[in-house]
C-alpha atoms as a PDB file:
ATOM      1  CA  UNK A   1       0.000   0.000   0.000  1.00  0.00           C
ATOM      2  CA  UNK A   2       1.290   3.774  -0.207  1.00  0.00           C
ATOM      3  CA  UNK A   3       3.421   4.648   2.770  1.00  0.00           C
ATOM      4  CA  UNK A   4       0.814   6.990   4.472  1.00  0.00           C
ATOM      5  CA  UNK A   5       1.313  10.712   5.539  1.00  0.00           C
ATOM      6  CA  UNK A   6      -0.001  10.350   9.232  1.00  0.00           C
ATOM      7  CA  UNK A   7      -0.165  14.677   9.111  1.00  0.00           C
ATOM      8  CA  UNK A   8      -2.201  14.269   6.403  1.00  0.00           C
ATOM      9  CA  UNK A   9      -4.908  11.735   7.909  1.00  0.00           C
ATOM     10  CA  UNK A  10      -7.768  14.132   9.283  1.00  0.00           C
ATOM     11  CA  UNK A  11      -7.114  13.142  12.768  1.00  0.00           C
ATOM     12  CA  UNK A  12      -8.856  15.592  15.190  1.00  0.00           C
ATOM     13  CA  UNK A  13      -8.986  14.145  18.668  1.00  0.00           C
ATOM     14  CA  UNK A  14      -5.228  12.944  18.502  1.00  0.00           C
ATOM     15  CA  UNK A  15      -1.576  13.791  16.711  1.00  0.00           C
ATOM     16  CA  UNK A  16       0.882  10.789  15.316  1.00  0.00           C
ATOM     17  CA  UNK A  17       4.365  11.704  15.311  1.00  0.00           C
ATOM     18  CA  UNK A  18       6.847   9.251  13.510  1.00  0.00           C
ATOM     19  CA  UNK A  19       9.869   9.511  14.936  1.00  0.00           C
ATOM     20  CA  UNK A  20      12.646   6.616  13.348  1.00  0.00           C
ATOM     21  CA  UNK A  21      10.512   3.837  13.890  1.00  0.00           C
ATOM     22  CA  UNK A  22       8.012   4.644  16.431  1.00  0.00           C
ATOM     23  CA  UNK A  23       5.260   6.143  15.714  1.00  0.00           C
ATOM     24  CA  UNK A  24       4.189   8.327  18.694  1.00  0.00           C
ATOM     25  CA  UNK A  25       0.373   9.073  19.460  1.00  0.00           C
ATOM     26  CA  UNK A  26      -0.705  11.792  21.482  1.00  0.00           C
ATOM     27  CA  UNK A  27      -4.078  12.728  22.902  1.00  0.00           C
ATOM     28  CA  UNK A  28      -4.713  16.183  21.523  1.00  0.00           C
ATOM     29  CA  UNK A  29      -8.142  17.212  23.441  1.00  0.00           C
ATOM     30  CA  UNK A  30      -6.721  18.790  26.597  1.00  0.00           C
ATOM     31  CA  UNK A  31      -9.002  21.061  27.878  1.00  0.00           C
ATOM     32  CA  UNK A  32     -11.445  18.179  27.217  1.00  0.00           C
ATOM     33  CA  UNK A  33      -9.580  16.114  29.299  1.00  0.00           C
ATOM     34  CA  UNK A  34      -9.136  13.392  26.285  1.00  0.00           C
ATOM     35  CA  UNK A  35     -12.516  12.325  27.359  1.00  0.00           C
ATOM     36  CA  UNK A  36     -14.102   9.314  24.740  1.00  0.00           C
ATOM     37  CA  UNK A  37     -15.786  10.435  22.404  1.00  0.00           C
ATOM     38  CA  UNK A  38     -16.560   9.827  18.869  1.00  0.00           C
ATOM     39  CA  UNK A  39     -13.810  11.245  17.378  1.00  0.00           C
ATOM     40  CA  UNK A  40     -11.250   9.873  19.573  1.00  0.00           C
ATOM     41  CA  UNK A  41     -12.610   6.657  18.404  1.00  0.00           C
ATOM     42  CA  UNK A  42     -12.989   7.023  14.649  1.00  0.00           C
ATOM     43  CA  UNK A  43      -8.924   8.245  15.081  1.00  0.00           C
ATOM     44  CA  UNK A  44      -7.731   5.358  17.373  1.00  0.00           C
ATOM     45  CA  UNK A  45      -9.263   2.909  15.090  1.00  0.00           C
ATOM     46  CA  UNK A  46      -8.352   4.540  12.136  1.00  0.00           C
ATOM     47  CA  UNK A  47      -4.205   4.986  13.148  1.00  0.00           C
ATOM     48  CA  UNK A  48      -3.733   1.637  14.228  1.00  0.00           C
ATOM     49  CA  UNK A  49      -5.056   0.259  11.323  1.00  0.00           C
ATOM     50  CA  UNK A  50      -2.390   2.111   9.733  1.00  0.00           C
ATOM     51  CA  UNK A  51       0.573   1.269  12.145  1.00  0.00           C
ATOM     52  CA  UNK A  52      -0.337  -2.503  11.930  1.00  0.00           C
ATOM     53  CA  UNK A  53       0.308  -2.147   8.273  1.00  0.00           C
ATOM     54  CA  UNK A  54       3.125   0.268   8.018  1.00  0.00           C
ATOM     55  CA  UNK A  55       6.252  -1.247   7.765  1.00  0.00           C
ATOM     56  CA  UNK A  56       7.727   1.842   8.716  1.00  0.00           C
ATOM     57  CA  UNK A  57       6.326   1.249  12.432  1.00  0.00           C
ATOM     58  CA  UNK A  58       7.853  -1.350  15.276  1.00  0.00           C
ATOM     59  CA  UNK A  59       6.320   0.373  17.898  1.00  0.00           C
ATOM     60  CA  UNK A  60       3.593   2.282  18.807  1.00  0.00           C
ATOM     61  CA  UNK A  61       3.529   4.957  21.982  1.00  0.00           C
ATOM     62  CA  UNK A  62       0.795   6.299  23.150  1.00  0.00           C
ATOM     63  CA  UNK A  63       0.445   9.552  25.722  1.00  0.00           C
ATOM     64  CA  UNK A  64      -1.316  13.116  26.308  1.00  0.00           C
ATOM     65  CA  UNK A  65      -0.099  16.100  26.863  1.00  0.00           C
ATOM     66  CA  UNK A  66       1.628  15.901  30.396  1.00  0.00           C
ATOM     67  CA  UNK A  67       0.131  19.552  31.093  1.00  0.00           C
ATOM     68  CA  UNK A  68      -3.741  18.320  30.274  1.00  0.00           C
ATOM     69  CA  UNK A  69      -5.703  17.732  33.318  1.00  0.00           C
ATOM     70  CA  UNK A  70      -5.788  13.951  32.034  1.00  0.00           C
ATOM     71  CA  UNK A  71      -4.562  11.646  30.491  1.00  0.00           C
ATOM     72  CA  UNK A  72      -8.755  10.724  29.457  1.00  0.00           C
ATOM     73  CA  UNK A  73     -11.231  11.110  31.788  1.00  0.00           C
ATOM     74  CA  UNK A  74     -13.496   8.525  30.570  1.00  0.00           C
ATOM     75  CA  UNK A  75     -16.646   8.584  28.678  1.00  0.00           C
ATOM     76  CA  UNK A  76     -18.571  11.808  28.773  1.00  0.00           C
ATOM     77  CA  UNK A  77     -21.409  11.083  30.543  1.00  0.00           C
ATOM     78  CA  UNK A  78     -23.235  14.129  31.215  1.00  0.00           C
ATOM     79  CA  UNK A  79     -26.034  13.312  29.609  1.00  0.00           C
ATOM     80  CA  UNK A  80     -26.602   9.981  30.519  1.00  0.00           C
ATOM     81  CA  UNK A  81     -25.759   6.760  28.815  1.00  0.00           C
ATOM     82  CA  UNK A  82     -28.079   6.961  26.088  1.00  0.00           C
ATOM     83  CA  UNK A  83     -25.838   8.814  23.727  1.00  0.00           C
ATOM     84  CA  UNK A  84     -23.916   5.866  23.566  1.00  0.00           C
ATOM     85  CA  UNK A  85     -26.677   3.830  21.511  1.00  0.00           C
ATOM     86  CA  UNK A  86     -27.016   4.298  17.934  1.00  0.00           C
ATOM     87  CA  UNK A  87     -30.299   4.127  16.086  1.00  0.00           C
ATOM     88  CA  UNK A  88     -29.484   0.617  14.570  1.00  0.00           C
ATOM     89  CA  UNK A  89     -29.873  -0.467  18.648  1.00  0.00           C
ATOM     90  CA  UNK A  90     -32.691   0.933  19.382  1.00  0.00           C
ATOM     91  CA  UNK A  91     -34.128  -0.534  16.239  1.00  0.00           C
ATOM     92  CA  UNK A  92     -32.392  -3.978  16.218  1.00  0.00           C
ATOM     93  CA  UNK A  93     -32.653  -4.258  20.398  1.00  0.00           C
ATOM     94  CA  UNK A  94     -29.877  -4.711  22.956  1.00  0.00           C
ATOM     95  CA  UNK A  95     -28.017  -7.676  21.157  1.00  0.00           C
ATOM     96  CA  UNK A  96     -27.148  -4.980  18.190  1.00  0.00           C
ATOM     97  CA  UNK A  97     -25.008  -2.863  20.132  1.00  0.00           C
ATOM     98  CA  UNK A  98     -21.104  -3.133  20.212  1.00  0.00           C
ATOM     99  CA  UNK A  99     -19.792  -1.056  23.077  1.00  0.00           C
ATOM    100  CA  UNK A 100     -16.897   1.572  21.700  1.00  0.00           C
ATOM    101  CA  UNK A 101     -14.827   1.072  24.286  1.00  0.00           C
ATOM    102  CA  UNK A 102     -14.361  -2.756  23.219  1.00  0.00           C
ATOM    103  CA  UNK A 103     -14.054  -1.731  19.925  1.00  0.00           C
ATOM    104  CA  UNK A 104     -11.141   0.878  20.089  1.00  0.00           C
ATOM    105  CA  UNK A 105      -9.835  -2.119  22.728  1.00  0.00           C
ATOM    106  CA  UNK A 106     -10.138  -4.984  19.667  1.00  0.00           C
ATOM    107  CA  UNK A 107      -8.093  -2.635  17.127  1.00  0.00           C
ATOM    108  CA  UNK A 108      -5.660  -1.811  19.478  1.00  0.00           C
ATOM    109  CA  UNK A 109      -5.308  -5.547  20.729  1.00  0.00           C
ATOM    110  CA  UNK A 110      -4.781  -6.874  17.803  1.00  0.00           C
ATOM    111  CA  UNK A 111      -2.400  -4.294  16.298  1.00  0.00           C
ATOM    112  CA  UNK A 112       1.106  -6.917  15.800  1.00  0.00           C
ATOM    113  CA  UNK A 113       3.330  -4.451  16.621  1.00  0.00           C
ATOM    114  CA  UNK A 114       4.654  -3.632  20.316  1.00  0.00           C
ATOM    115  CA  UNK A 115       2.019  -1.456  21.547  1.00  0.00           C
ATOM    116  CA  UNK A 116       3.068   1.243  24.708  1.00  0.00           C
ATOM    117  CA  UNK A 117       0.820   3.375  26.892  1.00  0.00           C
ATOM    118  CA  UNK A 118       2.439   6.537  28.715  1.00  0.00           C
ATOM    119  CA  UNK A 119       0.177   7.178  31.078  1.00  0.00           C
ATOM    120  CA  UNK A 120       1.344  10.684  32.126  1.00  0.00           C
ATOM    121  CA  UNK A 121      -2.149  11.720  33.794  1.00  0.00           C
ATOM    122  CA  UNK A 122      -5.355  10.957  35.340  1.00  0.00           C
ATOM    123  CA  UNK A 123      -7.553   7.996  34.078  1.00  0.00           C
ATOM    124  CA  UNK A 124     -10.784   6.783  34.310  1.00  0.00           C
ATOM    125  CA  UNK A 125     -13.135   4.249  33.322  1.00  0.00           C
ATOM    126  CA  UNK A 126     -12.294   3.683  29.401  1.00  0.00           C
ATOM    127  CA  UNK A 127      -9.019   5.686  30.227  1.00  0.00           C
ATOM    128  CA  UNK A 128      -8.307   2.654  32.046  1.00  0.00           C
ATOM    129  CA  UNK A 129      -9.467  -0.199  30.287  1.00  0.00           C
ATOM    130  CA  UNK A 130      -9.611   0.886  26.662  1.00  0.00           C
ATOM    131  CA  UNK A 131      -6.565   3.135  26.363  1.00  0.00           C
ATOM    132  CA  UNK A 132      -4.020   1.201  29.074  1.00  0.00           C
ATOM    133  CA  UNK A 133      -5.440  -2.690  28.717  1.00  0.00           C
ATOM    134  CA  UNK A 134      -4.952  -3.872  25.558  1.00  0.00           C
ATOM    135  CA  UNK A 135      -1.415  -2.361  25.243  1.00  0.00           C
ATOM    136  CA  UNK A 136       1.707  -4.761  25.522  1.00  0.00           C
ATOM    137  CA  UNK A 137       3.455  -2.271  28.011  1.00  0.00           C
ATOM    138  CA  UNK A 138       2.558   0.399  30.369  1.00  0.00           C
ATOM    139  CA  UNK A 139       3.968   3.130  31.933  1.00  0.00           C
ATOM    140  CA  UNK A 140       2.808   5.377  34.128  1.00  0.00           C
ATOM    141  CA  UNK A 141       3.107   8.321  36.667  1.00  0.00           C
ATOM    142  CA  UNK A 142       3.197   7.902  40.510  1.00  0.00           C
ATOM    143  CA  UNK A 143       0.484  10.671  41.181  1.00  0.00           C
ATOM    144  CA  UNK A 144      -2.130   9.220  38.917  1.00  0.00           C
ATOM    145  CA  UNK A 145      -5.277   8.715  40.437  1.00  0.00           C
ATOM    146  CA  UNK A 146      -6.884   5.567  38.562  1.00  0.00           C
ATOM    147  CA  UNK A 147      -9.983   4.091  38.693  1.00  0.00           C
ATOM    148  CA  UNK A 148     -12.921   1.656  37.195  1.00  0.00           C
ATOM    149  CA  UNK A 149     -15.886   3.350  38.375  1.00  0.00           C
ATOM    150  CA  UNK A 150     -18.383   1.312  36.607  1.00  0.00           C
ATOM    151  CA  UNK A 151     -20.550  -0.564  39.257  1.00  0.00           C
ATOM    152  CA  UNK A 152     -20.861   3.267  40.962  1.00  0.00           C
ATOM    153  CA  UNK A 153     -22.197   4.376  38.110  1.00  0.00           C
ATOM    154  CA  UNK A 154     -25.072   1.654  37.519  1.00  0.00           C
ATOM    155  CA  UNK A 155     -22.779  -0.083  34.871  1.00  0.00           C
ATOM    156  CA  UNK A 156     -21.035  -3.301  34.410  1.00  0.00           C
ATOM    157  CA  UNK A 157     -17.361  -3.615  33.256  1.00  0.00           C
ATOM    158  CA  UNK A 158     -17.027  -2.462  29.574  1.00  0.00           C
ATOM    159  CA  UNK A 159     -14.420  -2.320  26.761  1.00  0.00           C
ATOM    160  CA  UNK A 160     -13.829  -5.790  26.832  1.00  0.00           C
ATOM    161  CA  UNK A 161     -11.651  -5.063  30.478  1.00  0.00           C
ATOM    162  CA  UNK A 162     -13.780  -8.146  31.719  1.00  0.00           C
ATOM    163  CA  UNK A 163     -11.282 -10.519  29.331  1.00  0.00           C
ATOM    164  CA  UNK A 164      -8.057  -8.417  29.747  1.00  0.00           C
ATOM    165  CA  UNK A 165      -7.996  -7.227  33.680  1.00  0.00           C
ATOM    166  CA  UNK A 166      -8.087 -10.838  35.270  1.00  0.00           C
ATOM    167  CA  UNK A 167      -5.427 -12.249  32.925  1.00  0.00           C
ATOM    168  CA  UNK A 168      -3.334  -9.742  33.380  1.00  0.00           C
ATOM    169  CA  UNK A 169      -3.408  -9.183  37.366  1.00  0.00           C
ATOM    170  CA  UNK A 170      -5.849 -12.321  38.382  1.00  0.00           C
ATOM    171  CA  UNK A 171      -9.175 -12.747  39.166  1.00  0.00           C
ATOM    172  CA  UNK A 172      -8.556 -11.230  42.877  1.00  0.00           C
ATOM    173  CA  UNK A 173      -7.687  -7.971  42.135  1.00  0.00           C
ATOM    174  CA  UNK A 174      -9.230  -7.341  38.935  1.00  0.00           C
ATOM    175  CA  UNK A 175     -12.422  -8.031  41.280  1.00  0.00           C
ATOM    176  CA  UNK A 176     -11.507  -6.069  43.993  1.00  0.00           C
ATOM    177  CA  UNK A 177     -11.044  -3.251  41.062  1.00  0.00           C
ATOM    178  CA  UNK A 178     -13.649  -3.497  39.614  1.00  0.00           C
ATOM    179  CA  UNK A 179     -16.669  -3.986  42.327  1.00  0.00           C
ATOM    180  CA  UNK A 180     -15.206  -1.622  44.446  1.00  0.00           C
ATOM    181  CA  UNK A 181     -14.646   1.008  41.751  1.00  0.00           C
ATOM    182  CA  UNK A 182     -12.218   2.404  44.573  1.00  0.00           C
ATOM    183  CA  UNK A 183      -9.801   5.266  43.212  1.00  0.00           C
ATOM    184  CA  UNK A 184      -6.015   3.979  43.233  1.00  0.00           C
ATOM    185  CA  UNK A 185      -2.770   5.390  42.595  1.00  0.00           C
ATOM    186  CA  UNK A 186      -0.285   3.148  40.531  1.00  0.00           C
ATOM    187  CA  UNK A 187       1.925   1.607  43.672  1.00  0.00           C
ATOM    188  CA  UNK A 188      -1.384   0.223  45.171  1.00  0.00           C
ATOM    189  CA  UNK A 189      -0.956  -3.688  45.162  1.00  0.00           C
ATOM    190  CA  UNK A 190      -3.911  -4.187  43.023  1.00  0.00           C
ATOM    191  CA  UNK A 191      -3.111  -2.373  40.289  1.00  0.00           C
ATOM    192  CA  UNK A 192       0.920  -1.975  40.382  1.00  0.00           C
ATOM    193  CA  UNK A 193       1.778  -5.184  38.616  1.00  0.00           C
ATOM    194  CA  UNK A 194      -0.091  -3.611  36.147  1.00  0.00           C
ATOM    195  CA  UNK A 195       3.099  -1.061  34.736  1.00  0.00           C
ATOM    196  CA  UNK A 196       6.274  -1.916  33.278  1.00  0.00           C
ATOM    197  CA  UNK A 197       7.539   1.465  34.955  1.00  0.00           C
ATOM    198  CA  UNK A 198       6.435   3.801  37.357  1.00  0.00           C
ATOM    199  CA  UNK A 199       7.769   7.218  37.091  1.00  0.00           C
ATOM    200  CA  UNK A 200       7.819  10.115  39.559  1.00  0.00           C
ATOM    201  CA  UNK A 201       6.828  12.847  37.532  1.00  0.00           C
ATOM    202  CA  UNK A 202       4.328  13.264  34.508  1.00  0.00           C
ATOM    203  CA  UNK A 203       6.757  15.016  32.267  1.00  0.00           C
ATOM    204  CA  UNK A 204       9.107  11.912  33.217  1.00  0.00           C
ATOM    205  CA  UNK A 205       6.754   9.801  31.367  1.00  0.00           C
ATOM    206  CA  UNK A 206       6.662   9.935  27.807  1.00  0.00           C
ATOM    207  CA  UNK A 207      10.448  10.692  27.316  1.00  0.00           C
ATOM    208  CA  UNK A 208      10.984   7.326  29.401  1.00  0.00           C
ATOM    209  CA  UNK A 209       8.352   5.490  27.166  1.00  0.00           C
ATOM    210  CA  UNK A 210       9.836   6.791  24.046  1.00  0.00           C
ATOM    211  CA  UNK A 211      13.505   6.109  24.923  1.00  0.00           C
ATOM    212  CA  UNK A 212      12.326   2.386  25.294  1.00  0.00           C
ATOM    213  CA  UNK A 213      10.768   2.075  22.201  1.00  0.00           C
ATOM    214  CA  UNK A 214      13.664   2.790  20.325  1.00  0.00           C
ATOM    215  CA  UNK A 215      15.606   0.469  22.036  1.00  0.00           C
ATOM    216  CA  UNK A 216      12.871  -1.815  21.147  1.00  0.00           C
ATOM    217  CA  UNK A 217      12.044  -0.740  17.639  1.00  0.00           C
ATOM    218  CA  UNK A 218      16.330  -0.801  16.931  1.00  0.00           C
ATOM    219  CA  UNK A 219      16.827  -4.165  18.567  1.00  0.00           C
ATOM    220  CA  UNK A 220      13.922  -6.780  18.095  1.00  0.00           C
ATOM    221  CA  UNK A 221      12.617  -8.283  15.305  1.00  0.00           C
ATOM    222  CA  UNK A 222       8.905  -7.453  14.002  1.00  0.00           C
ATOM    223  CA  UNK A 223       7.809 -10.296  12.777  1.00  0.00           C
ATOM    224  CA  UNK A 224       9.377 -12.396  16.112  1.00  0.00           C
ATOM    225  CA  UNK A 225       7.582  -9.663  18.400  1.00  0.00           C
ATOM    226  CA  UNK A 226       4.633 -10.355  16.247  1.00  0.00           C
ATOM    227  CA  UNK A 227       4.447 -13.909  16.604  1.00  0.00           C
ATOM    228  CA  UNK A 228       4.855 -13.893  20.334  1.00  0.00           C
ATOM    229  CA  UNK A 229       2.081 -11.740  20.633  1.00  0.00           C
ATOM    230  CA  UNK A 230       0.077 -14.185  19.200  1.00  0.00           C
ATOM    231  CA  UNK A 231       1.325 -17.210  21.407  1.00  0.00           C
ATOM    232  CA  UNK A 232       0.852 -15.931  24.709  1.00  0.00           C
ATOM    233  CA  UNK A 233      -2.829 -14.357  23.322  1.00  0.00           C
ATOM    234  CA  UNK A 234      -3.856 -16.814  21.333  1.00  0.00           C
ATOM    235  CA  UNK A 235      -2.458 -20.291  22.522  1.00  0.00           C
ATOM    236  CA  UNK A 236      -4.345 -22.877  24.061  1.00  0.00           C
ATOM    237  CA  UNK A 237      -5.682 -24.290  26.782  1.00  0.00           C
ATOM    238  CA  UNK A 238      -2.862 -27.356  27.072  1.00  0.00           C
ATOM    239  CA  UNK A 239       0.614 -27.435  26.956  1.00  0.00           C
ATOM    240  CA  UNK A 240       0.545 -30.465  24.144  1.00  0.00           C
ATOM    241  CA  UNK A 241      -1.419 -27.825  21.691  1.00  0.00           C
ATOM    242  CA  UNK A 242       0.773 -25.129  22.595  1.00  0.00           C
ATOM    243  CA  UNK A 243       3.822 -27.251  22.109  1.00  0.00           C
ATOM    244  CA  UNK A 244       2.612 -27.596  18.774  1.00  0.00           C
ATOM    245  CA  UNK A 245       1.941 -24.060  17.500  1.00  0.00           C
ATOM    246  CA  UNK A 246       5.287 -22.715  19.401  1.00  0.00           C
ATOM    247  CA  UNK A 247       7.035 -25.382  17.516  1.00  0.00           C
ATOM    248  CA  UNK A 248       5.677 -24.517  14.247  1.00  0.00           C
ATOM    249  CA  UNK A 249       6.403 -20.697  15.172  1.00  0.00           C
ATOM    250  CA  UNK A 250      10.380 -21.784  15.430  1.00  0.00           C
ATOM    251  CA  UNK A 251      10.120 -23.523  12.280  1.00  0.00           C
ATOM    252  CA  UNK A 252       9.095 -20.365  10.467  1.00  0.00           C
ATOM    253  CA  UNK A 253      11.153 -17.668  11.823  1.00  0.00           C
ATOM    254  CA  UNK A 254      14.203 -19.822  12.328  1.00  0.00           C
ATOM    255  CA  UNK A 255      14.720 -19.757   8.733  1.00  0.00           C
ATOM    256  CA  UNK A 256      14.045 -16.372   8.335  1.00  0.00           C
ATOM    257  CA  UNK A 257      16.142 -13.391   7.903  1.00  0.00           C
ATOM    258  CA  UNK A 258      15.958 -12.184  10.660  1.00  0.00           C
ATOM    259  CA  UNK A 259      17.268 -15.141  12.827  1.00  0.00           C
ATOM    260  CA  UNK A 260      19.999 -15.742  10.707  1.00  0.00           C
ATOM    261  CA  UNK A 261      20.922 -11.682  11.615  1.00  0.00           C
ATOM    262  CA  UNK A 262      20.113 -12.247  15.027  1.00  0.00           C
ATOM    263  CA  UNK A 263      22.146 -15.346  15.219  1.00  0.00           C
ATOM    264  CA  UNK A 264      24.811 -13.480  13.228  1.00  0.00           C
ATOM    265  CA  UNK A 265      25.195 -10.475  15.252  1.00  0.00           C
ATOM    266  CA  UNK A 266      25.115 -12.125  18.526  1.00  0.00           C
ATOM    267  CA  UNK A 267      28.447 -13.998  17.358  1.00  0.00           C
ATOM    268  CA  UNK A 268      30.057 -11.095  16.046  1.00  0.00           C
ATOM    269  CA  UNK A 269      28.902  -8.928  19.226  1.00  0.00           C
ATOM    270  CA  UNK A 270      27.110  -6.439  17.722  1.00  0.00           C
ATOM    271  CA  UNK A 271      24.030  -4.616  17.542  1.00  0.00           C
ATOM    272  CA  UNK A 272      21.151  -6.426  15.052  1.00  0.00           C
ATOM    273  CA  UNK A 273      20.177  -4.837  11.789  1.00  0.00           C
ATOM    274  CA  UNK A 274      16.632  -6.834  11.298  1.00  0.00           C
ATOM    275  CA  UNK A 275      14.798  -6.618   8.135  1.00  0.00           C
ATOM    276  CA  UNK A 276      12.034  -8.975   8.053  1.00  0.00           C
ATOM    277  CA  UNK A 277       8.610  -7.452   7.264  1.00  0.00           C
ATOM    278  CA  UNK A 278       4.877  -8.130   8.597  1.00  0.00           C
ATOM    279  CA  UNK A 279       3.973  -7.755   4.980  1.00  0.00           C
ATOM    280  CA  UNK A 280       6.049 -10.453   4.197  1.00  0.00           C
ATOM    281  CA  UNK A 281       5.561 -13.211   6.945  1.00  0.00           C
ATOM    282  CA  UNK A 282       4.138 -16.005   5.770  1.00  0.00           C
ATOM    283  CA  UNK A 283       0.376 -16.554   6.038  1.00  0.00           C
ATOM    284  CA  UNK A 284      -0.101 -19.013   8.482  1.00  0.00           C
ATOM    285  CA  UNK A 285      -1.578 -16.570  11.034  1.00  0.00           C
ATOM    286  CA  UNK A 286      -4.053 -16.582  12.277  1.00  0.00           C
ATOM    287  CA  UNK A 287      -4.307 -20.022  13.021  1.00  0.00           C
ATOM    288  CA  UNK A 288      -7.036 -18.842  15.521  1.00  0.00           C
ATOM    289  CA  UNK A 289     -10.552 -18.516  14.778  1.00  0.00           C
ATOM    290  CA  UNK A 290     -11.374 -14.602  14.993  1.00  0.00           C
ATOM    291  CA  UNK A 291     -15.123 -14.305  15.504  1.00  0.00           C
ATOM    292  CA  UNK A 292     -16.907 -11.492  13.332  1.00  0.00           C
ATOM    293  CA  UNK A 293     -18.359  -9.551  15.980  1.00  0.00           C
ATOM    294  CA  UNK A 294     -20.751  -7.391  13.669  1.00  0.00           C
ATOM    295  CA  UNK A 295     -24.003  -7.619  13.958  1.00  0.00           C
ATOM    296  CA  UNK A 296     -26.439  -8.544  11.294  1.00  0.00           C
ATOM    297  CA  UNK A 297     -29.391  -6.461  10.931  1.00  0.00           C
ATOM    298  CA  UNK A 298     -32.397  -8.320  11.022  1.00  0.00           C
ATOM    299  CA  UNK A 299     -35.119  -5.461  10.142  1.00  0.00           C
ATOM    300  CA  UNK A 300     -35.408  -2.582   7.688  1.00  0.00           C
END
């Protein structure tokens, strides 16, 4: 595809910054506290489309302005949950509707490059579980105040936080997270496991973040960071099974490129100059079955 001009995508709730090989997203809606809204989505979804086909991009970081009030806020709510339901649901009936939140989660979940969340702010609700969850790394200022307000505010869990939260921190704390809807800071024991790194400032953030996403993007392979993505999301439910597909995976990329450099410069002691391409892996992924979550209207 053309190599797209990310200044030149009509983005309006967020700016994309390619620097080298990262591609670096920032929340643009300050004085709006990034709060979720439509056009935040419509941009999320529409960028990492985008980065998961760029070649250009091994890693993605995203962050707000450390000056904004916060990082997002959560859903605007102020009047009421009903603006979240589009006409096709209150034609079709509750089994139409696809939350947003689960949907900017999906796109960013299943973006196969290394995904990292600066969290330089405040978050709440979707701030939380749609723009932290699905990311591969997080890190995160010491004074944010974080929280999953949802059974508070007459709501279950959304933005598919139900799936992510308990496998990444167990079913103990992502309960006591989420039916408490407590506020926490990021060195609370529930949530601190959670973050790669936690920094002590918010302008400390995002130059952190960034710095290790070079050293990522200039030092592992895509398609191998790719691939293990998949395996520890996508395996099975046995070791046999998984001994299987991890076996196949070694096949594949041992006889690639890039593990001939890799094997190559760890010999000669040097830094690895990968070149392998997601456009070019071979297509035996996925060898899940991905469910087509739209929904099929059944009325005119």
């Amino acid at each position: 595809m053309p190599v797209p001009d990310y200044n030149q995508q009509g983005f309006s709730a967020l700016r994309v910054d390619l620097d080298g090989s990262v591609a670096a997203v920032t929340l643009t809606r300050s004085k709006q506290l990034n709060t979720f809204t439509k056009e935040l989505v419509d941009d999320v979804l529409k960028a990492f489309d985008l980065f998961d086909r760029d070649d250009r991009v091994r890693v993605v970081v995203l962050t707000a302005d450390p000056k904004a009030p916060a990082f997002c806020a959560g859903a605007d709510i102020s009047g009421g949950w009903g603006s979240l339901f589009t006409e096709e649901v209150e034609r079709e009936g509750e089994h139409a509707h696809r939350d947003t939140g689960g949907i900017v989660t999906m796109a960013i979940f299943r973006c196969r490059k290394i995904t990292i969340a600066a969290v330089n702010g405040h978050a709440v609700g979707v701030g939380v579980t749609g723009l932290q969850l699905p990311f591969d790394i997080r890190f995160v200022w010491a004074g944010a105040r974080l929280a999953f307000p949802f059974v508070r505010r007459g709501i279950a869990a959304e933005a598919c936080s139900s799936y992510l939260l308990p496998r990444l921190l167990g079913n103990s704390r992502a309960l006591s997270l989420f039916l408490t809807g407590q506020t926490v800071t990021p060195d609370s024991p529930l949530i601190s496991g959670l973050y790669h790194t936690i920094l002590p400032t918010r302008e400390e953030v995002f130059p952190a973040a960034l710095a290790f996403a070079k050293d990522l993007a200039a030092n592992t392979s895509q398609t191998a960071a790719a691939v293990t993505k998949a395996l520890v999301w996508h395996g099975f439910d046995n070791i046999e099974e998984q001994h299987i597909v991890d076996s196949r995976a070694i096949r594949i990329l041992g006889r690639s490129a890039d593990a001939a450099e890799g094997a190559l410069s760890f010999k000669e002691r040097r830094a690895p100059k990968f070149t392998d391409k997601l456009s070019n892996l071979a297509p035996w992924m996925p060898w899940w079955n991905e469910v087509n979550v739209t929904h099929r209207k059944s009325k005119l």
